[in-house]
C-alpha atoms as a PDB file:
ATOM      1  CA  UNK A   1       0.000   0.000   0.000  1.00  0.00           C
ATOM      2  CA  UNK A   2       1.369   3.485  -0.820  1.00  0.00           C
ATOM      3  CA  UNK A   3       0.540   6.550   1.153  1.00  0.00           C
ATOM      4  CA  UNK A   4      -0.879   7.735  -2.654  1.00  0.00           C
ATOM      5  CA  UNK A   5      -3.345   4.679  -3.271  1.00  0.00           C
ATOM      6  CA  UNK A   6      -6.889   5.183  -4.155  1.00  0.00           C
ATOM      7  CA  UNK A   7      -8.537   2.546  -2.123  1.00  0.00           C
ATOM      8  CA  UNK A   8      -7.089   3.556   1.296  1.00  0.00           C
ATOM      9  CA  UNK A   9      -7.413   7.092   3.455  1.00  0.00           C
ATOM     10  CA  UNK A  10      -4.973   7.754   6.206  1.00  0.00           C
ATOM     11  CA  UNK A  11      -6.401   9.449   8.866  1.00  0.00           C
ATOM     12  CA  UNK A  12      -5.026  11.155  12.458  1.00  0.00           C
ATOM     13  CA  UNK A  13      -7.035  10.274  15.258  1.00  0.00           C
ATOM     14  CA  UNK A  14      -6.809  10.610  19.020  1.00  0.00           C
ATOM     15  CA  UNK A  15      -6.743   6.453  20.454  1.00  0.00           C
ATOM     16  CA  UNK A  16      -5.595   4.604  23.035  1.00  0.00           C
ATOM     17  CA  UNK A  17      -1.968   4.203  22.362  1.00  0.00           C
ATOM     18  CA  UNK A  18      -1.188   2.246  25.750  1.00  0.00           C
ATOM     19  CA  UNK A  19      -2.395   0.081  28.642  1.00  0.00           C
ATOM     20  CA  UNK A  20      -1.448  -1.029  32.376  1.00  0.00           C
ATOM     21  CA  UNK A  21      -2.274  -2.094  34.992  1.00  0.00           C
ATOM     22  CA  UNK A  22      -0.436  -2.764  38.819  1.00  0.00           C
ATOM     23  CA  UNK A  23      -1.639  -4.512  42.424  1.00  0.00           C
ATOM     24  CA  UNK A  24       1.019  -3.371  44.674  1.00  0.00           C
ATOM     25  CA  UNK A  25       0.838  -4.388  48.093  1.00  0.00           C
ATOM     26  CA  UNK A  26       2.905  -2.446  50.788  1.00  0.00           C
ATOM     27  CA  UNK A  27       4.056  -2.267  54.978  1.00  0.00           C
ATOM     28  CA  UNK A  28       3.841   0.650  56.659  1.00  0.00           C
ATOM     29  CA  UNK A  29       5.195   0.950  59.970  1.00  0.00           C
ATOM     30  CA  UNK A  30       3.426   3.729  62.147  1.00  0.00           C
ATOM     31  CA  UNK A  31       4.946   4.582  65.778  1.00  0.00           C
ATOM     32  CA  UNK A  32       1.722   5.430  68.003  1.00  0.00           C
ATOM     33  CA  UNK A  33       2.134   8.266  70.888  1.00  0.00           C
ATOM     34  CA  UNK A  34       1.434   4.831  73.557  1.00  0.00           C
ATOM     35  CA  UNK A  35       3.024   1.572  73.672  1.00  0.00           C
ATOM     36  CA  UNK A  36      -0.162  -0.146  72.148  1.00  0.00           C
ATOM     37  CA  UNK A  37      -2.320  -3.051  73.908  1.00  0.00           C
ATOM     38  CA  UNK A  38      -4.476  -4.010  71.024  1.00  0.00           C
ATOM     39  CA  UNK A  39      -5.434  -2.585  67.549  1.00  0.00           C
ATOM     40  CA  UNK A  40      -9.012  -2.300  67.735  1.00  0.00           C
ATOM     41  CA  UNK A  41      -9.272  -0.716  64.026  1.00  0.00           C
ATOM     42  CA  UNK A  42      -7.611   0.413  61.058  1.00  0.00           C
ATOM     43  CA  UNK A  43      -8.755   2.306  57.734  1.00  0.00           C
ATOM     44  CA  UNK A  44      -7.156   4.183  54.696  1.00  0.00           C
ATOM     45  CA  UNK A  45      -9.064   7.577  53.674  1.00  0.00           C
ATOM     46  CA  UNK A  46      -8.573  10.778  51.918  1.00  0.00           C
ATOM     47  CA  UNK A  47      -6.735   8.580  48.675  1.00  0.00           C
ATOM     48  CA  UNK A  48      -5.352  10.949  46.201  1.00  0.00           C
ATOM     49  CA  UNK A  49      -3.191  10.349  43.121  1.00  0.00           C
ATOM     50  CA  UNK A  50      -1.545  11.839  39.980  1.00  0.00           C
ATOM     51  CA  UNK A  51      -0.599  10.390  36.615  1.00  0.00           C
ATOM     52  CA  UNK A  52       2.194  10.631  34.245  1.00  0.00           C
ATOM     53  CA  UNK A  53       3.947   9.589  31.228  1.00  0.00           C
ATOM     54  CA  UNK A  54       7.215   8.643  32.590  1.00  0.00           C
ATOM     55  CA  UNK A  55       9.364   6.847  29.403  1.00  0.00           C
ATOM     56  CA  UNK A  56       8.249   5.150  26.611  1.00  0.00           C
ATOM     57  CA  UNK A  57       7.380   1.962  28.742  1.00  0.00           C
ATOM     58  CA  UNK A  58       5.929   3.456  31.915  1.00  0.00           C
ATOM     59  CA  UNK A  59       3.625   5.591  33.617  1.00  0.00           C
ATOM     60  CA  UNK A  60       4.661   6.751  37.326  1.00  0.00           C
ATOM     61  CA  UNK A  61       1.274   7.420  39.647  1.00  0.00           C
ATOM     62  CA  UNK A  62       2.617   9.256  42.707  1.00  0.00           C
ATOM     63  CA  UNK A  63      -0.213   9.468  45.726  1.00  0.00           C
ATOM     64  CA  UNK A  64      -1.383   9.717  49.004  1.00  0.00           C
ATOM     65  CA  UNK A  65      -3.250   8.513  51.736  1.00  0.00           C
ATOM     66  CA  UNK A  66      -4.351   8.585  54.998  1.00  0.00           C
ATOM     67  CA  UNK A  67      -4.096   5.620  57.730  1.00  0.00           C
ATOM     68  CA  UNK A  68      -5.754   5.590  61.003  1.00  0.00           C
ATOM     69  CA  UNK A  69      -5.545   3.338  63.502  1.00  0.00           C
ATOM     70  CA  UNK A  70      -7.431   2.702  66.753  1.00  0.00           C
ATOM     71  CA  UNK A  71      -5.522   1.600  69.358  1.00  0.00           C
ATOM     72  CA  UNK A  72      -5.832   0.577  73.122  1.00  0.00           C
ATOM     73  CA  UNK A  73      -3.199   1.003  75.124  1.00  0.00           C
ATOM     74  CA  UNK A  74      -2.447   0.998  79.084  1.00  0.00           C
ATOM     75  CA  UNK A  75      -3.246  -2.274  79.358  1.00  0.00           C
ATOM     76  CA  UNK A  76      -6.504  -1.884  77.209  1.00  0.00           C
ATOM     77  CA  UNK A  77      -7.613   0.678  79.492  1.00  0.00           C
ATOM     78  CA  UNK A  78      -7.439   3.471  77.175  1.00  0.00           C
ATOM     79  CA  UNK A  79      -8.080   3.998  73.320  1.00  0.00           C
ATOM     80  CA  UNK A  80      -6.557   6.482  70.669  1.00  0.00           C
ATOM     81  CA  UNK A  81      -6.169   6.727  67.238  1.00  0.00           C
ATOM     82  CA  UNK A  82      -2.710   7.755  65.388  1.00  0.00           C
ATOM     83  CA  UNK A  83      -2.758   9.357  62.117  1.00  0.00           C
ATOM     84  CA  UNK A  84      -0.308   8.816  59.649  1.00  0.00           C
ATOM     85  CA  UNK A  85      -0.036  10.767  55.858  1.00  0.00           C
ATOM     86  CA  UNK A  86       1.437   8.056  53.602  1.00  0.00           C
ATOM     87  CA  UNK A  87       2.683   8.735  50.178  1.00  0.00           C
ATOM     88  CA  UNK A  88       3.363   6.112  47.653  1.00  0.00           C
ATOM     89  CA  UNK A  89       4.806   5.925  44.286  1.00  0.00           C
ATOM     90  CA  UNK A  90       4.038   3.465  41.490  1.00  0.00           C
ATOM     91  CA  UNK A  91       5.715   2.724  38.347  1.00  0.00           C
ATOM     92  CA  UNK A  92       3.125   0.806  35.923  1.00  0.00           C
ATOM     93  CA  UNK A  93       4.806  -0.784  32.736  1.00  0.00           C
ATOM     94  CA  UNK A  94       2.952  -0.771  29.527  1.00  0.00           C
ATOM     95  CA  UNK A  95       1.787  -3.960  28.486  1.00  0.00           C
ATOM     96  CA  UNK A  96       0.368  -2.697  25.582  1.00  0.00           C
ATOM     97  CA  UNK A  97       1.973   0.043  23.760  1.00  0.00           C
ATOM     98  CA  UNK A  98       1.139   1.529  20.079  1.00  0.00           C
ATOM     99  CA  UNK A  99       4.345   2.272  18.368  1.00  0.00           C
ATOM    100  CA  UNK A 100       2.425   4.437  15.597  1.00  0.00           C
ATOM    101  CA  UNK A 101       2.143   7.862  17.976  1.00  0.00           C
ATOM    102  CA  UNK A 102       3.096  10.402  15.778  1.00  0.00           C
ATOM    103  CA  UNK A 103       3.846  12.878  18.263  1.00  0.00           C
ATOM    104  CA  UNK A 104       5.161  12.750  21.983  1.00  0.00           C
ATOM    105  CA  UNK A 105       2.085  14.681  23.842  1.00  0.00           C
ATOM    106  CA  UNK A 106      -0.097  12.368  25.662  1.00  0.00           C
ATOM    107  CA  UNK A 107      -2.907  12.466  27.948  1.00  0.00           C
ATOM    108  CA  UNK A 108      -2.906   9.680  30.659  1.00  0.00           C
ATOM    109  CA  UNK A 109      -6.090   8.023  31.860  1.00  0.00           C
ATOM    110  CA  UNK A 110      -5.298   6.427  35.340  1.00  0.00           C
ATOM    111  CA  UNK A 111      -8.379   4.767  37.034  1.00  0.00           C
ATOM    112  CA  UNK A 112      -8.703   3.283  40.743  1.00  0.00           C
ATOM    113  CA  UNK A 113      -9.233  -0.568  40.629  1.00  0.00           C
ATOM    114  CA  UNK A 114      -8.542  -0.883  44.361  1.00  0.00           C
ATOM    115  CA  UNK A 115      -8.588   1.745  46.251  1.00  0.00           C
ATOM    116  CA  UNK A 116      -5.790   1.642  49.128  1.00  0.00           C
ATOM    117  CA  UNK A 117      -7.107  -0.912  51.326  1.00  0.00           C
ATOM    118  CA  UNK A 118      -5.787  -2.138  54.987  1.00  0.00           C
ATOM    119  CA  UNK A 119      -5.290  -6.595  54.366  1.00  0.00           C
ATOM    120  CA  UNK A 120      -4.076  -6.782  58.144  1.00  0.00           C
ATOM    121  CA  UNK A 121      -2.933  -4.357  60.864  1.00  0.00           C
ATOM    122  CA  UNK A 122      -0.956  -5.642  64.026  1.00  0.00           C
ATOM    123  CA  UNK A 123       1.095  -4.696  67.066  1.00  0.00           C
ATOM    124  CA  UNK A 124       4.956  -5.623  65.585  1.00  0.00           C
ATOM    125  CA  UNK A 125       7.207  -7.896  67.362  1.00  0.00           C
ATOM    126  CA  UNK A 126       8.885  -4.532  69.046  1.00  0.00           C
ATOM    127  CA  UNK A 127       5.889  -4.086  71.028  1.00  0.00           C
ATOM    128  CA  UNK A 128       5.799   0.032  70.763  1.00  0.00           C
ATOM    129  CA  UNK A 129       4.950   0.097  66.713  1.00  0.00           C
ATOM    130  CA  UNK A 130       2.125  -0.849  64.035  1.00  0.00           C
ATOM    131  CA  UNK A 131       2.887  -2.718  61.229  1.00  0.00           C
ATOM    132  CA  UNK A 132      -0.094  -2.011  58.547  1.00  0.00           C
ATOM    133  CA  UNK A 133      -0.115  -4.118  55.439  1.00  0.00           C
ATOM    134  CA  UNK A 134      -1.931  -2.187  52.440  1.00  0.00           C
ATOM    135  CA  UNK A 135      -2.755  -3.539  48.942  1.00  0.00           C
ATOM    136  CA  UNK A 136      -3.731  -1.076  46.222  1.00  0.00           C
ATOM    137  CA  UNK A 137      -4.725  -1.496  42.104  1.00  0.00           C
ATOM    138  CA  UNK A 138      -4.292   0.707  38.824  1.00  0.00           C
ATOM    139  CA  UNK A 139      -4.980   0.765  35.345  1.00  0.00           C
ATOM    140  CA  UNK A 140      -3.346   3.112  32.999  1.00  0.00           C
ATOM    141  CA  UNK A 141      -4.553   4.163  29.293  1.00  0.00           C
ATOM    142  CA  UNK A 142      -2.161   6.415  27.545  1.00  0.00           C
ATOM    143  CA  UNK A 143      -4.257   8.589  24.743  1.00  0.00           C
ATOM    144  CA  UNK A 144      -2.439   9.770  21.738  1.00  0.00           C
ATOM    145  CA  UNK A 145      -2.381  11.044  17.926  1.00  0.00           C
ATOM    146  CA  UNK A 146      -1.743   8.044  15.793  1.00  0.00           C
ATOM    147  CA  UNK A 147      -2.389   7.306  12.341  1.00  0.00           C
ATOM    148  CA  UNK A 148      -5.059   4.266  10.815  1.00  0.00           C
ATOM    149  CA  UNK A 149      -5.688   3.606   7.195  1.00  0.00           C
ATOM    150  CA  UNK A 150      -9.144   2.973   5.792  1.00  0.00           C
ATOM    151  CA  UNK A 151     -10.144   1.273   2.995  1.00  0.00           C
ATOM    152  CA  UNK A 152     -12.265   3.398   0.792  1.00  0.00           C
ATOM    153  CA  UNK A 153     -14.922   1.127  -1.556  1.00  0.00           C
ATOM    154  CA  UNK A 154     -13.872   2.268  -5.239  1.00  0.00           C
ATOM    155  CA  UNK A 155     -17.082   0.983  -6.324  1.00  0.00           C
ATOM    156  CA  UNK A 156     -19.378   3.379  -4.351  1.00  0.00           C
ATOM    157  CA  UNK A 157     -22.216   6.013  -6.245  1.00  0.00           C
ATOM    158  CA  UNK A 158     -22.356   8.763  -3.785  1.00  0.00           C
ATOM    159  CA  UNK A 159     -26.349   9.279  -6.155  1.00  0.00           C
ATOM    160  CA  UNK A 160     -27.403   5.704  -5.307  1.00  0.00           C
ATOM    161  CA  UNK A 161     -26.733   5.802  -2.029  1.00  0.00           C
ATOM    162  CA  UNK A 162     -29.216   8.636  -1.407  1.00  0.00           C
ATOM    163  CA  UNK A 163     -32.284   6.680  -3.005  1.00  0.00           C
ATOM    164  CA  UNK A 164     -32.154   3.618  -0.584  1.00  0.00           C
ATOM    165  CA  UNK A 165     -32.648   6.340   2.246  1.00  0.00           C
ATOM    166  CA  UNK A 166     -36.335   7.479   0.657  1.00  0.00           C
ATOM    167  CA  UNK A 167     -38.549   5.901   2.649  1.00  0.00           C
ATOM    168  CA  UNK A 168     -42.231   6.372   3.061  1.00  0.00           C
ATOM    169  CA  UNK A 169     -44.789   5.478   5.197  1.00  0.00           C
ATOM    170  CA  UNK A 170     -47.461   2.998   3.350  1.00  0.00           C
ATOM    171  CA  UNK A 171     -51.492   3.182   4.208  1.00  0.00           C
ATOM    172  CA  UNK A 172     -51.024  -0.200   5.521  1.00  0.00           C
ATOM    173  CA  UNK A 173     -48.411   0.630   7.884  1.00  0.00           C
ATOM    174  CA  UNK A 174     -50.790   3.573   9.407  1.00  0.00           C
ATOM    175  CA  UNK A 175     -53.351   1.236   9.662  1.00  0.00           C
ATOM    176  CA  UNK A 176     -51.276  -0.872  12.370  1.00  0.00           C
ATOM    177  CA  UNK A 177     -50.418   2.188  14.397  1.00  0.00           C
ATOM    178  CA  UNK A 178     -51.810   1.774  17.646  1.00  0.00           C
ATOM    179  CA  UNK A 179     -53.099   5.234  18.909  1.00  0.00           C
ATOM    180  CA  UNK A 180     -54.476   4.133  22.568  1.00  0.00           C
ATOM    181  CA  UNK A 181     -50.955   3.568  24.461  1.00  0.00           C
ATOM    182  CA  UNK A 182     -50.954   6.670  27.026  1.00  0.00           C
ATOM    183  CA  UNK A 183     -53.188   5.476  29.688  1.00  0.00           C
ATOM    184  CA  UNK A 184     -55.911   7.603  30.966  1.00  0.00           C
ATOM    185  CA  UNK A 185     -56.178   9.184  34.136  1.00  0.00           C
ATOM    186  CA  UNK A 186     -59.551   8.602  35.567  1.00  0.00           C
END
């Protein structure tokens, strides 16, 4: 096929020029104010993330997130809960990747499949820290200008093509039109 031949069109057009995806799983180790007694809770909240193109084969999300943790403590006499900002950084590979980009800007789709989640939270084997196992899951889409080629039909009548869209409503057809279907109110 030349770029010249009369049964094919190039055209630009914005598609999806890459994919990913990631589960990372992660520790955290978080040093409560009190020698804890028991973990009586944990959650992650307040998740946010940014995406970008980092090389030809990656995409680097780099996020946030809270955990909290609810704690006794003085021999489960008392409870608290410690805060602790985490930040995280993920480097997703491309497992599918469009070599046909003709240009280097790209917009990057990155969507949540797991938000940050807490798998298991305990006391650690030091006795005065948390140790908070989190798991978390992306997919990336990298949107770009590439090029596809159509094939045009040589054998197409742009005046025949009109005709086959005249179309008229027969007696017959009226006939079988049912006018009662709104309901009335009584």
């Amino acid at each position: 096929m030349t770029f010249l031949d009369k049964e094919y069109r190039e055209i630009i057009t914005k598609a999806v020029c890459g994919k990913g995806r990631k589960f990372s799983k992660e520790s955290h180790s978080i040093s409560p104010s009190h020698r804890p007694s028991s973990i009586l809770g944990c959650w992650v909240i307040n998740h946010l993330y940014n995406a970008k193109k980092k090389s030809e084969d990656t995409v680097e999300i780099n996020g946030s997130y809270d955990i909290n943790i609810w704690y006794s403590f003085n021999d489960n006499t008392k409870t608290e809960v410690v805060t602790e900002r985490v930040t995280y950084t993920d480097i997703i590979p491309l497992s599918v990747k469009d070599d046909n980009s003709i240009n280097d800007e790209y917009d990057v789709i990155a969507k949540v499949i797991q938000q940050p989640n807490c798998l298991e939270c305990k006391i650690a084997s030091s006795g005065s820290k948390v140790t908070v196992d989190i798991e978390r899951e992306f997919i990336v889409q990298i949107i770009g200008d590439t090029k596809i080629f159509v094939k045009v039909n040589p054998d197409w009548d742009n005046d025949d093509d009109d005709d086959s869209w005249d179309h008229k409503v027969t007696d017959d057809e009226v006939k079988d039109v049912k006018t009662d279907f709104f309901h009335k109110k009584d």
